[in-house]
Every structure is written in structure tokens, then in C-alpha cells.
C-alpha atoms as a PDB file:
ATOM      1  CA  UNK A   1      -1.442 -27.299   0.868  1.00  0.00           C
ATOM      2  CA  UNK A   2      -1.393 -23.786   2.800  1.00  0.00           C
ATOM      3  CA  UNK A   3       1.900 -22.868   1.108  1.00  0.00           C
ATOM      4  CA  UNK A   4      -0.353 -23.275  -2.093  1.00  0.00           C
ATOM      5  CA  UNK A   5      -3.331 -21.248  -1.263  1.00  0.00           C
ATOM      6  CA  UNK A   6      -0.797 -18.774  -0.118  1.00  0.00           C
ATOM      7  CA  UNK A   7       0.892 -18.482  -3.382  1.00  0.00           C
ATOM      8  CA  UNK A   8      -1.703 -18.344  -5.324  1.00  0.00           C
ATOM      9  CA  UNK A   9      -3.284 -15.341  -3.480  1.00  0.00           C
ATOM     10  CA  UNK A  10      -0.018 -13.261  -3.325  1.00  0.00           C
ATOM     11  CA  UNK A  11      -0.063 -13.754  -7.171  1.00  0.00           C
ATOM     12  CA  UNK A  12      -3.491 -12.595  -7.713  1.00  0.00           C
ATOM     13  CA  UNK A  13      -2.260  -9.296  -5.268  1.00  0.00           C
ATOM     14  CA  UNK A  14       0.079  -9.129  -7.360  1.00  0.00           C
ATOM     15  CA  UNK A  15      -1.921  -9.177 -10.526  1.00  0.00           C
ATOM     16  CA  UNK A  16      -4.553  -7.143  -8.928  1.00  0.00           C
ATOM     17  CA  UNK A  17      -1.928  -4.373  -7.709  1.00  0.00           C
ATOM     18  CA  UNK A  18      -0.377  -3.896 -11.633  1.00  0.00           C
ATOM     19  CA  UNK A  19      -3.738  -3.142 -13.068  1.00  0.00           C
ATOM     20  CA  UNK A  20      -4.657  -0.928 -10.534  1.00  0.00           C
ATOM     21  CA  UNK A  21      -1.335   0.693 -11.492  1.00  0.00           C
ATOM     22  CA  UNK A  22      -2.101   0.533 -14.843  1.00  0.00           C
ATOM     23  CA  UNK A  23      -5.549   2.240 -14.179  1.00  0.00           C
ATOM     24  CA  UNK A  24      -3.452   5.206 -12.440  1.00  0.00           C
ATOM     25  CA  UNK A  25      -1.414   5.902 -15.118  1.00  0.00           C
ATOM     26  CA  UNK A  26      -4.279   5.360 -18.165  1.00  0.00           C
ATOM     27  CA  UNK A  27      -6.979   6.698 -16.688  1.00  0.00           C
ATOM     28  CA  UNK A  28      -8.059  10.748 -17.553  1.00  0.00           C
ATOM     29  CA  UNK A  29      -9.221  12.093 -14.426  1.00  0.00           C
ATOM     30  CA  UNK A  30      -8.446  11.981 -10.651  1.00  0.00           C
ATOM     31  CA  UNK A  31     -11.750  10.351  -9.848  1.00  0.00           C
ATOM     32  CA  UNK A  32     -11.339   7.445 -12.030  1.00  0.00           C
ATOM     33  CA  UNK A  33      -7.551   6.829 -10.803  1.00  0.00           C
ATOM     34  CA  UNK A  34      -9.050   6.940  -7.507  1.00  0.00           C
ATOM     35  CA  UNK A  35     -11.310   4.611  -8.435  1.00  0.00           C
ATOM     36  CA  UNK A  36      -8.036   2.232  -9.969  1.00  0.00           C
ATOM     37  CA  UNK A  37      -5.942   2.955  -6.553  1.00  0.00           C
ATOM     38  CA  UNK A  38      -8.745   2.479  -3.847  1.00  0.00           C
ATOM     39  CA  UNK A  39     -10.611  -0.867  -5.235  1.00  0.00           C
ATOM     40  CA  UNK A  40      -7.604  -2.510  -7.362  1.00  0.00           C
ATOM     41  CA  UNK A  41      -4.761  -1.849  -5.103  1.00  0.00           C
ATOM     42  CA  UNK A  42      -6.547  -2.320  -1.793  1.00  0.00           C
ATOM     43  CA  UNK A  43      -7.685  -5.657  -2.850  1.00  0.00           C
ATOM     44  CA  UNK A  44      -4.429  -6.459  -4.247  1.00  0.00           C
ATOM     45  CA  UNK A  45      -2.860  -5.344  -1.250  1.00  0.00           C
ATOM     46  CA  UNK A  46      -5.221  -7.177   0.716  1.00  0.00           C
ATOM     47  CA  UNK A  47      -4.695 -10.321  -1.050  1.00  0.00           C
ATOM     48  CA  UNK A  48      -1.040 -10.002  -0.586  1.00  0.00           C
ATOM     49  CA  UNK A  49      -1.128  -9.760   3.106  1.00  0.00           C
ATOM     50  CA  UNK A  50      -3.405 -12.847   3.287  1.00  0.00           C
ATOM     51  CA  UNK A  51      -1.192 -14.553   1.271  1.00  0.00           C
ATOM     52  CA  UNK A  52       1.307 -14.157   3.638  1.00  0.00           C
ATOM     53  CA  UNK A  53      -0.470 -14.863   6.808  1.00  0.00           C
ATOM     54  CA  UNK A  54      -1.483 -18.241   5.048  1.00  0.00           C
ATOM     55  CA  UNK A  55       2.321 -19.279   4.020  1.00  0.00           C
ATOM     56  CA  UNK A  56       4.001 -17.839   7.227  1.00  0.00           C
ATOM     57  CA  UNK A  57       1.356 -18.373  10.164  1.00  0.00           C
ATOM     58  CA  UNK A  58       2.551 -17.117  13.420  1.00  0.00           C
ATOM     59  CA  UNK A  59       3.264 -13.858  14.538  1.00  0.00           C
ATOM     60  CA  UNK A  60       4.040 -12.799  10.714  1.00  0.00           C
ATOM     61  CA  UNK A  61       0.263 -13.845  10.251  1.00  0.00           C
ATOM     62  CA  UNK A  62      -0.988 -11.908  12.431  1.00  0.00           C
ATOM     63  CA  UNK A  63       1.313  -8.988  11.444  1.00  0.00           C
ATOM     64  CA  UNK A  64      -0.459  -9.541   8.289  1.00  0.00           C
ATOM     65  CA  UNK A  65      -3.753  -9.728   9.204  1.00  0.00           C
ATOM     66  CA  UNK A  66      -3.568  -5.871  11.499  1.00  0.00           C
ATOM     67  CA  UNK A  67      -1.908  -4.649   8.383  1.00  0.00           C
ATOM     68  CA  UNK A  68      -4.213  -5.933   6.374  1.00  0.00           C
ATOM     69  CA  UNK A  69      -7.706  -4.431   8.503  1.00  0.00           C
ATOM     70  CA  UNK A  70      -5.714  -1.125   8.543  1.00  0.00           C
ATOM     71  CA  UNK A  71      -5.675  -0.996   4.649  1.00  0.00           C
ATOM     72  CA  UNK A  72      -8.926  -1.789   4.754  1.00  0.00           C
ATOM     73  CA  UNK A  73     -10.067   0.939   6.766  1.00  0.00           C
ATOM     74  CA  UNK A  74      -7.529   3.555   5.780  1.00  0.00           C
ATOM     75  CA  UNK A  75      -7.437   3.518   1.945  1.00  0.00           C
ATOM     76  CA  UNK A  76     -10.862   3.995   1.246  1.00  0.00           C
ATOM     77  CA  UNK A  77     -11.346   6.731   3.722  1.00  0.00           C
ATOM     78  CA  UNK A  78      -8.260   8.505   2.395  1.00  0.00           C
ATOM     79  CA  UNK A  79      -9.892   7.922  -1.173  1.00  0.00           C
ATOM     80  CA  UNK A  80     -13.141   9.615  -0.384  1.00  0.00           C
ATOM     81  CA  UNK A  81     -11.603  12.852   1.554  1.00  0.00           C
ATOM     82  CA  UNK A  82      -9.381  13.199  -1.689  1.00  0.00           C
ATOM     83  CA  UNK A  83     -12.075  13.032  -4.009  1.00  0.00           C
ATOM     84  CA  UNK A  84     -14.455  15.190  -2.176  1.00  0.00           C
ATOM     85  CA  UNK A  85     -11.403  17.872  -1.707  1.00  0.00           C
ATOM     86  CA  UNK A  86     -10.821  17.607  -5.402  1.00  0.00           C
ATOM     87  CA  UNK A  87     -14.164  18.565  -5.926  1.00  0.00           C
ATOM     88  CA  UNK A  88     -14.155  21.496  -3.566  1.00  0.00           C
ATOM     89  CA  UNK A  89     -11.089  22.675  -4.762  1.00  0.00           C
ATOM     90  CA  UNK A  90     -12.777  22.539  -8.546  1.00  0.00           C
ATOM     91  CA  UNK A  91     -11.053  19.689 -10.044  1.00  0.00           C
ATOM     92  CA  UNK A  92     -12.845  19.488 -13.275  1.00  0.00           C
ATOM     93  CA  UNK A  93     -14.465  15.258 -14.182  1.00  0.00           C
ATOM     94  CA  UNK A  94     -13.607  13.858 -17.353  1.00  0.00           C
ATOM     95  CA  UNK A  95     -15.447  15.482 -20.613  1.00  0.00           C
ATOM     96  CA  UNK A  96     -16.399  12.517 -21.161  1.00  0.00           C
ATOM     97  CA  UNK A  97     -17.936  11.819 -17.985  1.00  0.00           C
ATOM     98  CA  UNK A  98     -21.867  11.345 -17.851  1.00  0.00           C
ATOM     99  CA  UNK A  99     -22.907  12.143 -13.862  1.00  0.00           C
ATOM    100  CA  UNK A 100     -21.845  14.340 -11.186  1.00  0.00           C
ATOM    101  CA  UNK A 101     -24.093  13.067  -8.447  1.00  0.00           C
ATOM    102  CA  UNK A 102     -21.990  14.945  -5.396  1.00  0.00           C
ATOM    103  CA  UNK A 103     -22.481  18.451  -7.631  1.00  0.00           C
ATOM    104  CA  UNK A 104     -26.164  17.593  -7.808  1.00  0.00           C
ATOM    105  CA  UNK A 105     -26.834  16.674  -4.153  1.00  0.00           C
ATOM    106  CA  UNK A 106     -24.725  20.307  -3.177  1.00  0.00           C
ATOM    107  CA  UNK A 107     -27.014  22.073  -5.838  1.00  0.00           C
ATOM    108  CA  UNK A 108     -30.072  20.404  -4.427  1.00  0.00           C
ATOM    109  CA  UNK A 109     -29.456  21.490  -0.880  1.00  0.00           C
ATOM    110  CA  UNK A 110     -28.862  25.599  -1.779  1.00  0.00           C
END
């Protein structure tokens, strides 16, 4: 029955982790792949590694498991500094974009 469960969560990584390459390549902007990268592939990811520590147990499952809690902590982190560096650096949102709420808290603190 584990061997199941297992499966089935390293296929839905899987499926998670090609639309959140999918969302890297379509989307316009570095914000919105960002967006696709940190909360599709870290779940996928995520999803994977649980998979595996299901199916394998043992020291592979826990393997899994610190692997997984480092993604966890590292990806979105790593996310947020590139974002907020893009924006520094003047990275431009998408035309189309409605709301820059970091350029509007830095312009209501000057």
C-alpha cells in the first residue's frame, strides 16, 4: 500500500515540476517565473522527495525528508532575494501588470 501512495506522489512531483517549467518558459516577466519556479517546482520537488521516503523508508527516507526541509527553506528565500534584487537593479514588471506593492511601500517611506 506504501509503494502506492509513494507512486502516486512522485507522479504528481512530477506533474507539478513540468508546469512549473512550463510557467518559466511562458511566462513574460521575472516575477511571474519566479512565481512558476518557487511555488510549482518546490512543491513538485517536495512531493517527489516524499514520494521517495514513502517507497524506500530507511535511511533513503530520511535522506529525503532533510532534502526535502532544505528545499523548503532554501527556495523560497532564494526567490524573494532575487525578486527584490531585480527590483533594485530596475527590472521593469510586465505592461500588463496591475500592482507594484514593493515600489509603493519604498515610495511611501521617502
Amino acid at each position: 500500500m506504501s509503494d502506492i501512495i509513494g507512486f502516486i506522489l512522485i507522479t504528481v512531483g512530477i506533474l507539478f515540476n513540468i508546469f512549473g517549467c512550463v510557467g518559466l518558459v511562458r511566462f513574460p516577466d521575472v516575477y511571474n517565473r519566479l512565481q512558476a519556479a518557487t511555488k510549482c517546482v518546490t512543491l513538485g520537488t517536495v512531493m517527489l522527495l516524499v514520494g521517495v521516503a514513502v517507497t524506500a523508508g530507511g535511511p533513503a527516507a530520511a535522506k529525503a525528508v532533510i532534502c526535502a526541509i532544505f528545499i523548503l527553506v532554501t527556495s523560497p528565500t532564494a526567490a524573494h532575494a532575487i525578486a527584490k534584487g531585480s527590483h533594485i537593479s530596475g527590472v521593469r514588471l510586465w505592461d500588463k501588470s496591475v500592482v507594484d506593492k514593493y515600489a509603493e511601500e519604498v515610495d511611501g517611506k521617502d
